[in-house]
PDB file of N, CA and C in Angstrom:
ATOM      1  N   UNK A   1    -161.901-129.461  57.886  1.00  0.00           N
ATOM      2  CA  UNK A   1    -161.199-130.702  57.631  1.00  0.00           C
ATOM      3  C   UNK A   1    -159.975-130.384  56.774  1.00  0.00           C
ATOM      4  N   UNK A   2    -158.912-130.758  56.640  1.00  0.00           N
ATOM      5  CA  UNK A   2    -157.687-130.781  56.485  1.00  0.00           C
ATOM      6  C   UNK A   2    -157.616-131.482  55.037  1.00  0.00           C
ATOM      7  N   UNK A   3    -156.571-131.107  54.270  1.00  0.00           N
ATOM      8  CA  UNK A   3    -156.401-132.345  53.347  1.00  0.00           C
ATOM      9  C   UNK A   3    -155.159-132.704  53.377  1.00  0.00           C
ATOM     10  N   UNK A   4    -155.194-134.090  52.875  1.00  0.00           N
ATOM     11  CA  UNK A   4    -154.028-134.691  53.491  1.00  0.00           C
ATOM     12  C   UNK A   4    -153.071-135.217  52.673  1.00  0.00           C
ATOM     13  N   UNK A   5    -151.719-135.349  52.533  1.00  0.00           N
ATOM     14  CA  UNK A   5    -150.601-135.471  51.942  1.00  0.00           C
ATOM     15  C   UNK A   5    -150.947-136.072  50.476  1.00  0.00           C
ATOM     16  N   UNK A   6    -151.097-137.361  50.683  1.00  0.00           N
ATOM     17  CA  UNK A   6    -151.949-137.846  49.646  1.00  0.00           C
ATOM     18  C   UNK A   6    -153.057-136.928  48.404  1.00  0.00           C
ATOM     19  N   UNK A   7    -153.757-136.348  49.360  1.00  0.00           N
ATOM     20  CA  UNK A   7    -154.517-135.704  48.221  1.00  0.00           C
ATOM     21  C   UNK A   7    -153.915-134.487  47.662  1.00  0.00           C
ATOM     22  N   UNK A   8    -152.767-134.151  48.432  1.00  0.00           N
ATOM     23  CA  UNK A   8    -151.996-132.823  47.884  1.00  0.00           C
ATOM     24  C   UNK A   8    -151.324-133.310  46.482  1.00  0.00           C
ATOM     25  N   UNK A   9    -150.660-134.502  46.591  1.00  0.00           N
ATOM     26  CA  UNK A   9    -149.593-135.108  45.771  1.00  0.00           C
ATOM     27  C   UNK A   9    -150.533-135.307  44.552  1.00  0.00           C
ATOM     28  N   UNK A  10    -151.562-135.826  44.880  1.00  0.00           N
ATOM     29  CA  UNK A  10    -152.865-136.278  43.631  1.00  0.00           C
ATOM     30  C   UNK A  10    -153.092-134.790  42.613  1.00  0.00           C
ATOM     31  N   UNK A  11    -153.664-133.849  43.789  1.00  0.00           N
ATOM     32  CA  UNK A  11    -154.311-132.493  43.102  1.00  0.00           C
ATOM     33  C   UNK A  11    -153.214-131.903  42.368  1.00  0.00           C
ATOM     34  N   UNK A  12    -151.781-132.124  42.911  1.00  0.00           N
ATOM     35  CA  UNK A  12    -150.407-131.436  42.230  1.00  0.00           C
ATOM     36  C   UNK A  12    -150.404-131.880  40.802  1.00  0.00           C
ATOM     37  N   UNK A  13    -150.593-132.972  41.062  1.00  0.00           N
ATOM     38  CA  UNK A  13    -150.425-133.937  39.717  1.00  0.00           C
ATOM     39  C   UNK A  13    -151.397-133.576  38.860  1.00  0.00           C
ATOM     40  N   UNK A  14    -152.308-133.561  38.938  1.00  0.00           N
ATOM     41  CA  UNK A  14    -153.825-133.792  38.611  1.00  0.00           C
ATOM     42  C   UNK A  14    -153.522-131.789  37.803  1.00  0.00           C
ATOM     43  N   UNK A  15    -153.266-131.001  38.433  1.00  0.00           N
ATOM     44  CA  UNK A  15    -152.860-129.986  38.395  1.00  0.00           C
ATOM     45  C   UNK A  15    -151.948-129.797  37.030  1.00  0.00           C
ATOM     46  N   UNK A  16    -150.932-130.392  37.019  1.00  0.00           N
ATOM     47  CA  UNK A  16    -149.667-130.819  36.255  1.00  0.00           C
ATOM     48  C   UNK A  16    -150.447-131.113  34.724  1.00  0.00           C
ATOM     49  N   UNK A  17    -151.098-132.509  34.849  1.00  0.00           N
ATOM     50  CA  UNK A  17    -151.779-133.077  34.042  1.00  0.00           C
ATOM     51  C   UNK A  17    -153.119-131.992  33.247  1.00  0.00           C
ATOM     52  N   UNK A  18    -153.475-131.162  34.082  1.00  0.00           N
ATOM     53  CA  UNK A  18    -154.674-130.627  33.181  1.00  0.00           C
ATOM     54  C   UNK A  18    -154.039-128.957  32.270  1.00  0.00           C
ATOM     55  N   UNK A  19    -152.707-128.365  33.390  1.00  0.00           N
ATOM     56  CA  UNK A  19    -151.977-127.697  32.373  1.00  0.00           C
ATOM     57  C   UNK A  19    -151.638-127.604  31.384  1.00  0.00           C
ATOM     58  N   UNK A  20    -150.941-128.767  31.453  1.00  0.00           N
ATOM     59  CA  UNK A  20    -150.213-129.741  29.577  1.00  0.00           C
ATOM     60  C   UNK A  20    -151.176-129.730  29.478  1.00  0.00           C
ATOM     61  N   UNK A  21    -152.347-130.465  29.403  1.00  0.00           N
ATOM     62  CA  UNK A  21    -153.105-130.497  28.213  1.00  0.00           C
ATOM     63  C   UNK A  21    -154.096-129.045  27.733  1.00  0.00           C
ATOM     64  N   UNK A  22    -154.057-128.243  28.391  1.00  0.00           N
ATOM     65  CA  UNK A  22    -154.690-126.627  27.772  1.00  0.00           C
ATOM     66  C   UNK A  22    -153.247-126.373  27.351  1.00  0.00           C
ATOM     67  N   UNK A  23    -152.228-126.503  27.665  1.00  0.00           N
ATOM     68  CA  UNK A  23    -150.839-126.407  27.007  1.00  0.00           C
ATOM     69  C   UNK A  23    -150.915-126.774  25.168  1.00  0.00           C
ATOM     70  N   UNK A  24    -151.125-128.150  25.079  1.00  0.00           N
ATOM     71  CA  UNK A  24    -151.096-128.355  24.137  1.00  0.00           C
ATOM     72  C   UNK A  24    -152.342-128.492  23.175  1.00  0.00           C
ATOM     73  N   UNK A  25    -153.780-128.470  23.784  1.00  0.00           N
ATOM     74  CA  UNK A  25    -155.033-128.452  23.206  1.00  0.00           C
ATOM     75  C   UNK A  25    -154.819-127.362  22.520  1.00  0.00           C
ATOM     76  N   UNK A  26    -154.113-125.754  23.406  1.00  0.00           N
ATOM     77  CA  UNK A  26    -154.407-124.659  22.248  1.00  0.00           C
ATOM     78  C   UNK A  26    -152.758-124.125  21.836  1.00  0.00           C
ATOM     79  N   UNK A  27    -152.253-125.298  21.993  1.00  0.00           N
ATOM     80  CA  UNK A  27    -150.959-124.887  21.567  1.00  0.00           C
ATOM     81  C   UNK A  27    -150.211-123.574  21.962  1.00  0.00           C
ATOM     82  N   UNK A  28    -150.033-123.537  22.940  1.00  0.00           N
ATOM     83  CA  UNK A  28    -149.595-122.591  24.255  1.00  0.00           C
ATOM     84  C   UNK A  28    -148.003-122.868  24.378  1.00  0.00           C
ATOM     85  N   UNK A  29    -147.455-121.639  24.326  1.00  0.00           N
ATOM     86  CA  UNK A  29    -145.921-121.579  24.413  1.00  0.00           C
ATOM     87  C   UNK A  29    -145.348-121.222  25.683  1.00  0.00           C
ATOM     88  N   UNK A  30    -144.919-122.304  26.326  1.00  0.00           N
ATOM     89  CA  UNK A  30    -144.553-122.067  27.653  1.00  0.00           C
ATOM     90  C   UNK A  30    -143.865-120.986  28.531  1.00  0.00           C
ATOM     91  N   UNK A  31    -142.634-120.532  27.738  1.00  0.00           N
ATOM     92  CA  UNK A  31    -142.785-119.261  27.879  1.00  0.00           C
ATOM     93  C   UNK A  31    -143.347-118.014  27.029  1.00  0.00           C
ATOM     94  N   UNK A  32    -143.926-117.948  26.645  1.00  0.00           N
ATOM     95  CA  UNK A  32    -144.713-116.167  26.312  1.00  0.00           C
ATOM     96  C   UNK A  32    -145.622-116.534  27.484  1.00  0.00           C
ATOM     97  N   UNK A  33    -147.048-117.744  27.493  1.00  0.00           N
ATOM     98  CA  UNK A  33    -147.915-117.620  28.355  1.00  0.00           C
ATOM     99  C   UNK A  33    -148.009-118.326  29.503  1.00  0.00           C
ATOM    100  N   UNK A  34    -146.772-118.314  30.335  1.00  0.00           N
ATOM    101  CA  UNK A  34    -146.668-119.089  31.531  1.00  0.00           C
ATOM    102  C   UNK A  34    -147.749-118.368  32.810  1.00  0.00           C
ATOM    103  N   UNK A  35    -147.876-116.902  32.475  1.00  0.00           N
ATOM    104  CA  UNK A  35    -149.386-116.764  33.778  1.00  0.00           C
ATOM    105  C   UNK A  35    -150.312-117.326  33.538  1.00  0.00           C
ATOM    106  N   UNK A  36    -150.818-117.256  31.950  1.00  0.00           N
ATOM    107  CA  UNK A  36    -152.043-118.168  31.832  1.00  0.00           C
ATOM    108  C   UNK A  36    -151.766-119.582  32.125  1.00  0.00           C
ATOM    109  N   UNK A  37    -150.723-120.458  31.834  1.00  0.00           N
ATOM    110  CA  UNK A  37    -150.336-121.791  32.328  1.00  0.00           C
ATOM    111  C   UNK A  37    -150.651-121.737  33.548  1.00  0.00           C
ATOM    112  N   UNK A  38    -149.622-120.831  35.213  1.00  0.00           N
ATOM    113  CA  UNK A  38    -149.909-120.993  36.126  1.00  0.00           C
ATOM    114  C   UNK A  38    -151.366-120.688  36.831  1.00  0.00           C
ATOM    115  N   UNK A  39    -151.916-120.043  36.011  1.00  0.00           N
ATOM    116  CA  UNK A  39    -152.966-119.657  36.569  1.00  0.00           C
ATOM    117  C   UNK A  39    -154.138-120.983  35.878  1.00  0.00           C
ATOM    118  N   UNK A  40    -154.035-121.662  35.024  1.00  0.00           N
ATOM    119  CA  UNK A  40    -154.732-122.642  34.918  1.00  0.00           C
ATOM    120  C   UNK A  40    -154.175-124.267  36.065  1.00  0.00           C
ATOM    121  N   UNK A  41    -152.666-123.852  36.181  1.00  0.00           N
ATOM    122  CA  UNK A  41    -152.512-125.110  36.970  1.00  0.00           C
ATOM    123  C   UNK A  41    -153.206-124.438  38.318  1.00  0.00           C
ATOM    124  N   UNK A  42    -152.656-123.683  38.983  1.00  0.00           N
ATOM    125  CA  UNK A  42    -153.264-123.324  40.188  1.00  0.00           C
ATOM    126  C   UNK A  42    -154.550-123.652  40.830  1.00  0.00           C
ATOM    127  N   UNK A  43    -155.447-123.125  39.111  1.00  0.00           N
ATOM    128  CA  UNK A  43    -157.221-123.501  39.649  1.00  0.00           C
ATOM    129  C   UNK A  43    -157.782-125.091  39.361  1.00  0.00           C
ATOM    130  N   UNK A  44    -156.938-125.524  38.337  1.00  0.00           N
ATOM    131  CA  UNK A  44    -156.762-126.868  38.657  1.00  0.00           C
ATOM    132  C   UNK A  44    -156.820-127.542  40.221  1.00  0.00           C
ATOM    133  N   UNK A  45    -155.524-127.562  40.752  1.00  0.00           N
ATOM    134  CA  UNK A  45    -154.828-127.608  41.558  1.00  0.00           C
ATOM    135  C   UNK A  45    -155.737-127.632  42.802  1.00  0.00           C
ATOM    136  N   UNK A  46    -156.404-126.229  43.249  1.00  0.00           N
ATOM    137  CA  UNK A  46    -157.367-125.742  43.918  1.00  0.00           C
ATOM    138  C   UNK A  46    -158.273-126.536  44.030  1.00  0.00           C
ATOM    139  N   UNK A  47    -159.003-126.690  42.633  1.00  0.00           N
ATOM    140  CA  UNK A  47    -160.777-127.417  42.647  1.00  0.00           C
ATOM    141  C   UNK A  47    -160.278-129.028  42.609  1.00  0.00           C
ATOM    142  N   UNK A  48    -159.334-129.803  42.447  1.00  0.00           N
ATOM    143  CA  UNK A  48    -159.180-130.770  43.027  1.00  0.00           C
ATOM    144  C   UNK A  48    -158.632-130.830  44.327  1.00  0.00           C
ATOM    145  N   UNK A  49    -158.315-130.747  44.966  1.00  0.00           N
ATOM    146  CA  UNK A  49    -158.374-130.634  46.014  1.00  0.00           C
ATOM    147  C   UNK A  49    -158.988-130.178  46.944  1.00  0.00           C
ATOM    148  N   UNK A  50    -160.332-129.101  46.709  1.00  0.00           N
ATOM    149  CA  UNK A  50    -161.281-129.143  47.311  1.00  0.00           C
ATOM    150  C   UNK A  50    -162.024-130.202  47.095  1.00  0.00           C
ATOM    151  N   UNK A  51    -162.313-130.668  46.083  1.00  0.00           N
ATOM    152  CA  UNK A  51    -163.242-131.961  45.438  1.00  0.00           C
ATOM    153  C   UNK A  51    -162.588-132.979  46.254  1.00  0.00           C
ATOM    154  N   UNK A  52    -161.219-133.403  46.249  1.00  0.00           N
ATOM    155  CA  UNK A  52    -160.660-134.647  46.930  1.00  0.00           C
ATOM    156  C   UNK A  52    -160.812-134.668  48.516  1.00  0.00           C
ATOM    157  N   UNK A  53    -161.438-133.103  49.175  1.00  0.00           N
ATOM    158  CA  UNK A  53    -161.292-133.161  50.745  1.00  0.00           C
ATOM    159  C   UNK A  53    -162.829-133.070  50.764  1.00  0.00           C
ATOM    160  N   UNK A  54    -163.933-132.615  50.182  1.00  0.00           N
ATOM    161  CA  UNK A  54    -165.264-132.987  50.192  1.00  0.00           C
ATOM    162  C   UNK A  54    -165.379-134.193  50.290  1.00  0.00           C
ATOM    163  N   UNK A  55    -165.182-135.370  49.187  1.00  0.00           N
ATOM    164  CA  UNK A  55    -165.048-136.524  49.147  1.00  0.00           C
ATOM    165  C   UNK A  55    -164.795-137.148  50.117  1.00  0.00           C
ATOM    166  N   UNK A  56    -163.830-137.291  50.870  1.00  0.00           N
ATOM    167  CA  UNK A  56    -163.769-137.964  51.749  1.00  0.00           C
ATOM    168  C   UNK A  56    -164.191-137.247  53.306  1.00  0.00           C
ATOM    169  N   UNK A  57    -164.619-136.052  53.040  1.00  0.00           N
ATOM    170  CA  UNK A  57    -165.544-135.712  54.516  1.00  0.00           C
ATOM    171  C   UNK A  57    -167.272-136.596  54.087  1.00  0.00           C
ATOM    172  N   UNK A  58    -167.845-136.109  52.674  1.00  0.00           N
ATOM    173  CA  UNK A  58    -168.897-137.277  51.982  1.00  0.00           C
ATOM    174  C   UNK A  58    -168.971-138.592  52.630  1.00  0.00           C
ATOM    175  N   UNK A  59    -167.437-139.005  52.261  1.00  0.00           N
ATOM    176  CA  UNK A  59    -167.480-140.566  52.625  1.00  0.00           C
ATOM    177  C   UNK A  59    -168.014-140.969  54.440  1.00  0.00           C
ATOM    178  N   UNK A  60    -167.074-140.006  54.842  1.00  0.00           N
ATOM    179  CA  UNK A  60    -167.022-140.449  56.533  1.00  0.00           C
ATOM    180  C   UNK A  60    -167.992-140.220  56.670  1.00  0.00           C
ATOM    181  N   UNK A  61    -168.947-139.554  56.384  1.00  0.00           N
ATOM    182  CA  UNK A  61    -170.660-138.524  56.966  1.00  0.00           C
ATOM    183  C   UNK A  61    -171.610-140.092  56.391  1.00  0.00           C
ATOM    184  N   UNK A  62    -171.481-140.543  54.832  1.00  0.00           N
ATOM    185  CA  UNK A  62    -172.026-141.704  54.714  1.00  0.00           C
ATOM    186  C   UNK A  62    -171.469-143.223  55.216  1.00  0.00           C
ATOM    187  N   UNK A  63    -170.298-143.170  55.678  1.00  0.00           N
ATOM    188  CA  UNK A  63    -170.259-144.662  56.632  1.00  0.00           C
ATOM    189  C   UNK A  63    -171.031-144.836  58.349  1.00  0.00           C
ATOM    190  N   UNK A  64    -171.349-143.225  58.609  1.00  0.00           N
ATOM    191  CA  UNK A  64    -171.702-142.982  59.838  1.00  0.00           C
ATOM    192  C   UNK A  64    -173.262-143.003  59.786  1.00  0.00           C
ATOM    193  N   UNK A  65    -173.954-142.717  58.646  1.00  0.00           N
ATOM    194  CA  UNK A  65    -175.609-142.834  58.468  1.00  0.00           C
ATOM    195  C   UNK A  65    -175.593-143.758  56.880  1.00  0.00           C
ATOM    196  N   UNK A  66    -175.420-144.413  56.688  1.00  0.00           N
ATOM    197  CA  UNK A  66    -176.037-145.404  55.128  1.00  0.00           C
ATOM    198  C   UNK A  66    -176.792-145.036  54.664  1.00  0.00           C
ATOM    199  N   UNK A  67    -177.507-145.091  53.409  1.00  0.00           N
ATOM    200  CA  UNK A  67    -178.711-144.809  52.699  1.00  0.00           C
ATOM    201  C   UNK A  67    -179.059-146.173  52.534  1.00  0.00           C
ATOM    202  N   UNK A  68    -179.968-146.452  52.712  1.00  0.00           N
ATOM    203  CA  UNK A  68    -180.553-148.011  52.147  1.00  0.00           C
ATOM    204  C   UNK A  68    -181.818-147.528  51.907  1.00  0.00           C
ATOM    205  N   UNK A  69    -182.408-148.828  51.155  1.00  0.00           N
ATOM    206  CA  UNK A  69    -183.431-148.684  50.171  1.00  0.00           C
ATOM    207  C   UNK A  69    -184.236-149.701  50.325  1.00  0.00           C
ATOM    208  N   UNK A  70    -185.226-149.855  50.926  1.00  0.00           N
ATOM    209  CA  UNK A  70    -185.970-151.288  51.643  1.00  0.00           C
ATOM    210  C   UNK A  70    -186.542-151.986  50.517  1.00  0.00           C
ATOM    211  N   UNK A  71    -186.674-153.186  50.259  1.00  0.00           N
ATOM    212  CA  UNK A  71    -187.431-153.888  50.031  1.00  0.00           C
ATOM    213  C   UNK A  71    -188.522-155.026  50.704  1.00  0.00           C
ATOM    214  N   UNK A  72    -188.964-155.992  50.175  1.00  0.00           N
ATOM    215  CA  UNK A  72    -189.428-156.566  51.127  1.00  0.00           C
ATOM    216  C   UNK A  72    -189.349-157.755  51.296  1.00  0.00           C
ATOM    217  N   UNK A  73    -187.851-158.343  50.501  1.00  0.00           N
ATOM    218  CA  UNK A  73    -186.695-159.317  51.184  1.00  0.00           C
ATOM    219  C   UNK A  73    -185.566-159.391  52.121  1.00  0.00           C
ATOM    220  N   UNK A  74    -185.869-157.566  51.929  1.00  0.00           N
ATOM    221  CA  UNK A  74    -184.327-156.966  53.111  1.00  0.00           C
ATOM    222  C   UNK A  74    -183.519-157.001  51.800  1.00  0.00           C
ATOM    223  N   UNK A  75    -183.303-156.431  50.656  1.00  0.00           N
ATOM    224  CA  UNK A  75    -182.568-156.405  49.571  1.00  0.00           C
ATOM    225  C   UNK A  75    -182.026-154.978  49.489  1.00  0.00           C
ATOM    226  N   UNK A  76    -181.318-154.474  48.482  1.00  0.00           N
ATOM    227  CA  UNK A  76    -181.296-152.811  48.417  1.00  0.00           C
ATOM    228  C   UNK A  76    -182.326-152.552  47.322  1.00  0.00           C
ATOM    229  N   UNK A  77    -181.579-151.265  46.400  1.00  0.00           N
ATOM    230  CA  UNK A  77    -182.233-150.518  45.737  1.00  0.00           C
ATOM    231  C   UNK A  77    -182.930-151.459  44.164  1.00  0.00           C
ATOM    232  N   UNK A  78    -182.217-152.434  44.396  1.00  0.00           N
ATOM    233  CA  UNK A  78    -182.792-153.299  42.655  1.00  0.00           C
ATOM    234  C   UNK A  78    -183.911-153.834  43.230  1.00  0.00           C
ATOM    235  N   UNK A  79    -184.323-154.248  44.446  1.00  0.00           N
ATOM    236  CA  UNK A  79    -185.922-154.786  44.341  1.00  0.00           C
ATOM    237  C   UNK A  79    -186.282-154.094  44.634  1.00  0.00           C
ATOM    238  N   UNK A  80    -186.504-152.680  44.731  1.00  0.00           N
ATOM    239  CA  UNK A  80    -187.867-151.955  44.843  1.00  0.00           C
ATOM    240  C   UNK A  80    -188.028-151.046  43.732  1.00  0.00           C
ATOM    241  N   UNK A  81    -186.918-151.089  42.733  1.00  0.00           N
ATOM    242  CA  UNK A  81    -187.018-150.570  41.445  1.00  0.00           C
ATOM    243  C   UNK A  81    -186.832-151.577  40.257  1.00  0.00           C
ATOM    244  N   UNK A  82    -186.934-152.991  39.887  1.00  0.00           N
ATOM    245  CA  UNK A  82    -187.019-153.868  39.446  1.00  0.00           C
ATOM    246  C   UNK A  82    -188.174-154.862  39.515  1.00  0.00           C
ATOM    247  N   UNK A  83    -188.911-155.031  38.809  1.00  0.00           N
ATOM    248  CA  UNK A  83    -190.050-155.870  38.629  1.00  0.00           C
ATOM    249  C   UNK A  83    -189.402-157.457  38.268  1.00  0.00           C
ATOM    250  N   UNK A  84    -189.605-158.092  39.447  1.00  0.00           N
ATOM    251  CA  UNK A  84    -189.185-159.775  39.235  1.00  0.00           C
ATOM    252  C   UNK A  84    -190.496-160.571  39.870  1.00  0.00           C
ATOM    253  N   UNK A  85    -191.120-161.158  38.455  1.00  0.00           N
ATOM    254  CA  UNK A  85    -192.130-162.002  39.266  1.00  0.00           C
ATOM    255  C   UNK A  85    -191.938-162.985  39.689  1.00  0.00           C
ATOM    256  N   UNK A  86    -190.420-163.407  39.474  1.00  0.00           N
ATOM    257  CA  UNK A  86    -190.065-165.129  39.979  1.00  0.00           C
ATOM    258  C   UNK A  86    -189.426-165.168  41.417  1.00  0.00           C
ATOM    259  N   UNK A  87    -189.142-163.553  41.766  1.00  0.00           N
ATOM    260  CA  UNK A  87    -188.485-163.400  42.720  1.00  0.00           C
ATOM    261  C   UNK A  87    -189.065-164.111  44.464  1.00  0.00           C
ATOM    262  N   UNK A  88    -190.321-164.000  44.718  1.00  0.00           N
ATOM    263  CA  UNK A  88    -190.938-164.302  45.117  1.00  0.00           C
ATOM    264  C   UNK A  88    -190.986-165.487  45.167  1.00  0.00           C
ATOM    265  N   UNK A  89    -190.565-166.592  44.279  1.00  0.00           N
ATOM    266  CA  UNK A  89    -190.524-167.928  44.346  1.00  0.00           C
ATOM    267  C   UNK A  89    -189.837-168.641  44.748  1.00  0.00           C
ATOM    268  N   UNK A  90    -188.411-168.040  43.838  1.00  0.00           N
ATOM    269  CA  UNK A  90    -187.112-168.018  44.639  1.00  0.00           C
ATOM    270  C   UNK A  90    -186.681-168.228  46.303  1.00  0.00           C
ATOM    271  N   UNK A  91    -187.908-166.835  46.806  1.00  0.00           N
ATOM    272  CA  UNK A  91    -187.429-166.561  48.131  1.00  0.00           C
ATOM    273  C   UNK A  91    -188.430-167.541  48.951  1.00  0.00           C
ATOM    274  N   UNK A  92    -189.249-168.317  48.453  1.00  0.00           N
ATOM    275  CA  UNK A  92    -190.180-169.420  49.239  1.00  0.00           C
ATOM    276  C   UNK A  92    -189.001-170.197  48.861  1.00  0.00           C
ATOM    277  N   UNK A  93    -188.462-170.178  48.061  1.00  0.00           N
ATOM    278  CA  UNK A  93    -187.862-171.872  47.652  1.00  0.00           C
ATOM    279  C   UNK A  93    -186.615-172.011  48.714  1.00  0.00           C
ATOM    280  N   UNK A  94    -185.754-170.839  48.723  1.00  0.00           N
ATOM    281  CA  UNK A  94    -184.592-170.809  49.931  1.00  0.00           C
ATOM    282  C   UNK A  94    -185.099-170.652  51.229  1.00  0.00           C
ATOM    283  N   UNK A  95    -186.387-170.362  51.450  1.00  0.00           N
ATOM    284  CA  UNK A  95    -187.004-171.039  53.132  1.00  0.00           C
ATOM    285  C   UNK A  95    -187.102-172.126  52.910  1.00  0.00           C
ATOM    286  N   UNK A  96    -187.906-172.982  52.085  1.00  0.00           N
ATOM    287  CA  UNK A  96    -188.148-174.169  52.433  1.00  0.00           C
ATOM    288  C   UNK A  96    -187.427-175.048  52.132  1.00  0.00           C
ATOM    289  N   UNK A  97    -186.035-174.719  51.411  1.00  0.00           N
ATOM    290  CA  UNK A  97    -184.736-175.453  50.830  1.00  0.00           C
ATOM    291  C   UNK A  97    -183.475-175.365  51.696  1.00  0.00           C
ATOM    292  N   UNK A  98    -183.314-173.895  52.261  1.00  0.00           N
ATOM    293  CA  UNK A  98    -182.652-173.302  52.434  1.00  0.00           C
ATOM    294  C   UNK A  98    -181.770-174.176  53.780  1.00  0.00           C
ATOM    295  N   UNK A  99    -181.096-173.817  54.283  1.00  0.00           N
ATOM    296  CA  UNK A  99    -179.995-174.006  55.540  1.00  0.00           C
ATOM    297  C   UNK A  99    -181.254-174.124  56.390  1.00  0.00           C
ATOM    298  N   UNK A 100    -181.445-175.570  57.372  1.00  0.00           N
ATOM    299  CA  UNK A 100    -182.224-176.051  58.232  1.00  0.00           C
ATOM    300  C   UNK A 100    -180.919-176.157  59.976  1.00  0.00           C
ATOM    301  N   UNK A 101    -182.139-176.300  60.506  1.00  0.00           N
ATOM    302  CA  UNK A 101    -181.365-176.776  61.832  1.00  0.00           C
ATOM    303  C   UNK A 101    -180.579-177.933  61.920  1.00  0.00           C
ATOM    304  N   UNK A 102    -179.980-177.837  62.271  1.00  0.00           N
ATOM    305  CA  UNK A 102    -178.880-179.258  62.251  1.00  0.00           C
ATOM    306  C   UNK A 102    -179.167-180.245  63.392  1.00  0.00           C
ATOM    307  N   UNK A 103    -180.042-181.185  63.711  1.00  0.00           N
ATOM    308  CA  UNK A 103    -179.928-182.009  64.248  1.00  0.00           C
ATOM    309  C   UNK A 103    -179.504-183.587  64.354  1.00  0.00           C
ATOM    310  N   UNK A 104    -179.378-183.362  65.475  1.00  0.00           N
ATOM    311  CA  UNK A 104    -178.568-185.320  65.855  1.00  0.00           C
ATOM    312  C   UNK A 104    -179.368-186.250  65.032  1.00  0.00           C
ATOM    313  N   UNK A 105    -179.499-186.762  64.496  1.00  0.00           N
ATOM    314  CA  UNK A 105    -180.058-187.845  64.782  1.00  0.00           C
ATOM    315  C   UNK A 105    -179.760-189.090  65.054  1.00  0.00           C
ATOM    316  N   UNK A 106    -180.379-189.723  65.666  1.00  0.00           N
ATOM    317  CA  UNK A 106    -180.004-191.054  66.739  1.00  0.00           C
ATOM    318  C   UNK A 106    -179.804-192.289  65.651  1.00  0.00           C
ATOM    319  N   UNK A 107    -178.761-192.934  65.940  1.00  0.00           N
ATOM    320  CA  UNK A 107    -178.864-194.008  65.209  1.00  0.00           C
ATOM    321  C   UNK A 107    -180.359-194.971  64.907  1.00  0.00           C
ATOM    322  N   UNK A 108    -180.658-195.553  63.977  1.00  0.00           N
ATOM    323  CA  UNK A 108    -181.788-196.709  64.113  1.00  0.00           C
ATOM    324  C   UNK A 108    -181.404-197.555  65.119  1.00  0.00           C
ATOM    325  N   UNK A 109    -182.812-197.696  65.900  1.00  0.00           N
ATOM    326  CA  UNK A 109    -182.676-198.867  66.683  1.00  0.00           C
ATOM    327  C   UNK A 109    -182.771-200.254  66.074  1.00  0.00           C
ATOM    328  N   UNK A 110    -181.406-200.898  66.547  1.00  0.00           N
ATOM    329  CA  UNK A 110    -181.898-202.497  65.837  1.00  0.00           C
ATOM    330  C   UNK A 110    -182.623-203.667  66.724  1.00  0.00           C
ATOM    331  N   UNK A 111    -183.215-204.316  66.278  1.00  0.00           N
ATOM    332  CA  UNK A 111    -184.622-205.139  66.905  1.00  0.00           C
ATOM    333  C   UNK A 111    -183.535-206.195  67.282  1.00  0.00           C
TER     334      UNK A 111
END
């Protein structure tokens, strides 16, 4: 998989951004130690942008299979790791409350 313009411009940056700051965390003089600079932007540079093209191969692999987590309202992962004893009441109360069939009904007949 490829990475793409976007994540180049990010990791450059991102790159940029983590230099300066080993730049100035150990107070680093740009020129005497500019290999150690480039060589910290570089691996910067590198491991974001591997990280930013994992990520979104991650993403596409999980929109194509989901993880879900059953319960036994059809909920995700908070009801089957959450203890709700009212929950159960709730979910009788929106059947028997809940959105009904919509029917006609006929006017009253008048006598």
């Amino acid at each position: 998989m490829r990475v793409t313009n976007s994540e180049l411009v990010t990791s450059f940056i991102l790159g940029l951004v983590v230099t300066g700051f080993f730049a100035f965390l150990y107070n680093l003089d740009p020129a005497t130690s500019w290999p150690l600079l480039t060589l910290i932007g570089f691996g910067s540079f590198s491991f974001s942008a591997y990280v930013f093209q994992n990520q979104r191969k991650n993403q596409i692999e999980w929109e194509k299979h989901p993880t879900t987590f059953p319960s036994q309202e059809g909920g995700g992962i908070v009801g089957v790791y959450i203890e709700r004893p009212w929950y159960a009441e709730l979910a009788e109360l929106g059947r028997r409350y809940g959105k009904k069939n919509k029917r006609h009904k006929s006017p009253p007949k008048k006598s």
